[in-house]
Structure formats: C-alpha cells, structure tokens
Protein backbone atom coordinates (compact mmCIF):
# COMPACT_ATOMS: atom_id res chain seq x y z
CA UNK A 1 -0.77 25.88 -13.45
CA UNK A 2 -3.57 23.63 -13.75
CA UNK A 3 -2.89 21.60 -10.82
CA UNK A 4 -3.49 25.02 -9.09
CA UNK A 5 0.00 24.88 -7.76
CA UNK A 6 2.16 27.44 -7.86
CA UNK A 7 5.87 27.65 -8.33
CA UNK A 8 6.75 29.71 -5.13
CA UNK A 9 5.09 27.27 -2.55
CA UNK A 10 7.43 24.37 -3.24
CA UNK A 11 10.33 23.74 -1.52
CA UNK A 12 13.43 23.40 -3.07
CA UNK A 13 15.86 21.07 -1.31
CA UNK A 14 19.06 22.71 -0.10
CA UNK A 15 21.35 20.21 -2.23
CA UNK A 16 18.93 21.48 -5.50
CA UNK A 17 19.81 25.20 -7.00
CA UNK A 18 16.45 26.98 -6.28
CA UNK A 19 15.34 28.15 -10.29
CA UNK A 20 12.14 27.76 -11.86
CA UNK A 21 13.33 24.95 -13.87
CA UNK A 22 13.79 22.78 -10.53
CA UNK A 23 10.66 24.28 -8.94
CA UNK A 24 8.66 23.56 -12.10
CA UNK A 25 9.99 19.76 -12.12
CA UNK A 26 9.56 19.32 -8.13
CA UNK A 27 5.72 20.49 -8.93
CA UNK A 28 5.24 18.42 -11.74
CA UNK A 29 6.70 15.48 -9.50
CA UNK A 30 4.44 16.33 -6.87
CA UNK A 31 1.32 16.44 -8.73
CA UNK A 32 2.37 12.66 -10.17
CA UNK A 33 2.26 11.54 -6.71
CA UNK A 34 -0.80 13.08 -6.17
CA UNK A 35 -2.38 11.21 -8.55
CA UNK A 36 -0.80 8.07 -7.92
CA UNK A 37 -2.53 8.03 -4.43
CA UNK A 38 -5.49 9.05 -5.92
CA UNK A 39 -5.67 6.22 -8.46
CA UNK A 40 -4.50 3.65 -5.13
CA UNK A 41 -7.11 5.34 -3.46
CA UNK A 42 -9.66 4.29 -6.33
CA UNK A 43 -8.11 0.34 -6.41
CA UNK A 44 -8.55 0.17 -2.72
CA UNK A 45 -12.06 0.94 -3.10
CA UNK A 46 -12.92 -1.61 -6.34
CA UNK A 47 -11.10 -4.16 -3.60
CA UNK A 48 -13.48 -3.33 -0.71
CA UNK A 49 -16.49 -3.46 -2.78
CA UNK A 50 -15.27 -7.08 -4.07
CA UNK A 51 -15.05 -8.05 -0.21
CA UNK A 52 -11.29 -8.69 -1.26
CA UNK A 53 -9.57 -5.88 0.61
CA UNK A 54 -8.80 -7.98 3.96
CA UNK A 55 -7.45 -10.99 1.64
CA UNK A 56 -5.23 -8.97 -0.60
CA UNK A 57 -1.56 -8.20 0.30
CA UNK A 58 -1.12 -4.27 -0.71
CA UNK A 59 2.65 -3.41 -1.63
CA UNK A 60 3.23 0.35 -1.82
CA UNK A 61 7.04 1.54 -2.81
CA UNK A 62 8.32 3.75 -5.03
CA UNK A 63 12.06 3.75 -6.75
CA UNK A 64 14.60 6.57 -5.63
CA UNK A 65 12.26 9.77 -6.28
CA UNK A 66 13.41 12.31 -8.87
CA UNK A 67 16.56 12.10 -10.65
CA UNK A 68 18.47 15.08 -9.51
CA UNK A 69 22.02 14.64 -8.13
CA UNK A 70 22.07 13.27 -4.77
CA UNK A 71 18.83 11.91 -5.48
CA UNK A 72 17.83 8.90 -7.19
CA UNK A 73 20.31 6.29 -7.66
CA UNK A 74 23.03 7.42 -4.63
CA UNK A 75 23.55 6.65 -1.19
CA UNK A 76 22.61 10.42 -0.04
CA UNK A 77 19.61 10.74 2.22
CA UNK A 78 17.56 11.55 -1.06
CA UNK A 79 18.23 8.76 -2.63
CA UNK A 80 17.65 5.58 0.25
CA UNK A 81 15.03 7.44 1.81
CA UNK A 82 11.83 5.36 -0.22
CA UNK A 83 8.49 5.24 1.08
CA UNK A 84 6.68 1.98 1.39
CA UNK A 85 3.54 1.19 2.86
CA UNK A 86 2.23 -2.51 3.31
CA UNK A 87 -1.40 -3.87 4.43
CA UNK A 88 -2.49 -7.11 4.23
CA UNK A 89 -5.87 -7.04 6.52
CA UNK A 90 -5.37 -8.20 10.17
CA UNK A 91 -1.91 -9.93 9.02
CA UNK A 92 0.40 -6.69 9.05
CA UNK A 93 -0.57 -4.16 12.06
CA UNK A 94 -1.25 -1.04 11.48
CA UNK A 95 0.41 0.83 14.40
CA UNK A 96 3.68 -0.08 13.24
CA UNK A 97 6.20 2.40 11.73
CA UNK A 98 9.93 1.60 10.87
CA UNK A 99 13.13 3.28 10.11
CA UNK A 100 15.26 0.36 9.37
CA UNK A 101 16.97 1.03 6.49
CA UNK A 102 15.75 -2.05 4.29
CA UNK A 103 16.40 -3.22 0.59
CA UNK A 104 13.66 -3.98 -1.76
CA UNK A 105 15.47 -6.86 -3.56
CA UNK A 106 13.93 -8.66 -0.10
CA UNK A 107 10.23 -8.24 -1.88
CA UNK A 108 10.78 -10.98 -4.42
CA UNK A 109 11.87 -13.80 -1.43
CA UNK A 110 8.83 -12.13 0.75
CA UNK A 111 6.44 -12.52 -1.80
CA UNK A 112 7.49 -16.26 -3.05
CA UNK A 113 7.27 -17.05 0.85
CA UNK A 114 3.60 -15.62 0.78
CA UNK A 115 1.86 -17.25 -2.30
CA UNK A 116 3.49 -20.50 -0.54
C-alpha cells in the first residue's frame, strides 16, 4: 500500500467478519484520519503564527466512524463512542478528560452562547 500499511496489522473488530475487504476499508479509514490530524496539525500552526491560537475556540468531533453494522448510526458502543477534543487557550483546561456520554446537538446552543 502506499500508506505503507499493511493489511495484516489492523485490527478487525470482533462485531466485523475479519476479510480483506473489511481490513482494506478499516486501513483506508485509518489513513483518512491520519491525514485529518495532519492537516489540523497544519491549521493549528497558521493560527499560532497569526498570534490567534489562544483566542480561537478549536472544536474537534467526528460523526459515528465507519459505516459498518453496529457502527455508525446505532446505539452500540461503535457507534456513540465519538471523539472530540476542545481548546480554547487558558478558557478550557487541559487536564481534563470525560466519559459522559454527551450529544453534539448541544454544540449549536454552546457556540451561540460563546460568540455572545
């Protein structure tokens, strides 16, 4: 592969039959996210060098990963379980890491509430 991944070092979910046509989409997933954080990576750095990094509110979610049964769009551990990542300069704290099972329809409320 070009990513220089190979299809025998990903891991196949137990709920997923274990082919190459899953292991081939699960890589191909993987290297998306990959260069997702890469690009966030870049925008993080264009913010710093503006001297805007501290004053800009950074939202990172995702939907409900890959669309495979009892993945994306269910109430199965695969599909709630969404990373998001928030900073906002010395507003949010760093430290803290949650659990809480939360909704994103709460962003649009959060975000009115912020630009005031």
């Amino acid at each position: 592969m070009a990513s220089g991944k190979k299809l025998q070092d990903v891991d196949v979910p137990p709920f997923l039959p274990d082919c190459d046509v899953v292991r081939s989409d699960l890589l191909d997933y993987a290297v998306r996210i990959e260069r997702f954080d890469s690009n966030l990576v870049k925008m993080i750095k264009i913010l710093e060098e503006m001297g805007e990094l501290d004053n800009t509110l950074i939202i990172v979610t995702s939907d409900n990963g890959i669309p495979y049964p009892r993945a994306k769009g269910n109430a199965c551990d695969a599909g709630v379980h969404v990373p998001m990542a928030l900073r906002w300069g010395d507003r949010i704290h760093t430290s803290r890491v949650m659990d809480d099972l939360i909704s994103q329809i709460d962003l649009a409320p959060t975000l009115l509430a912020v630009a005031g």
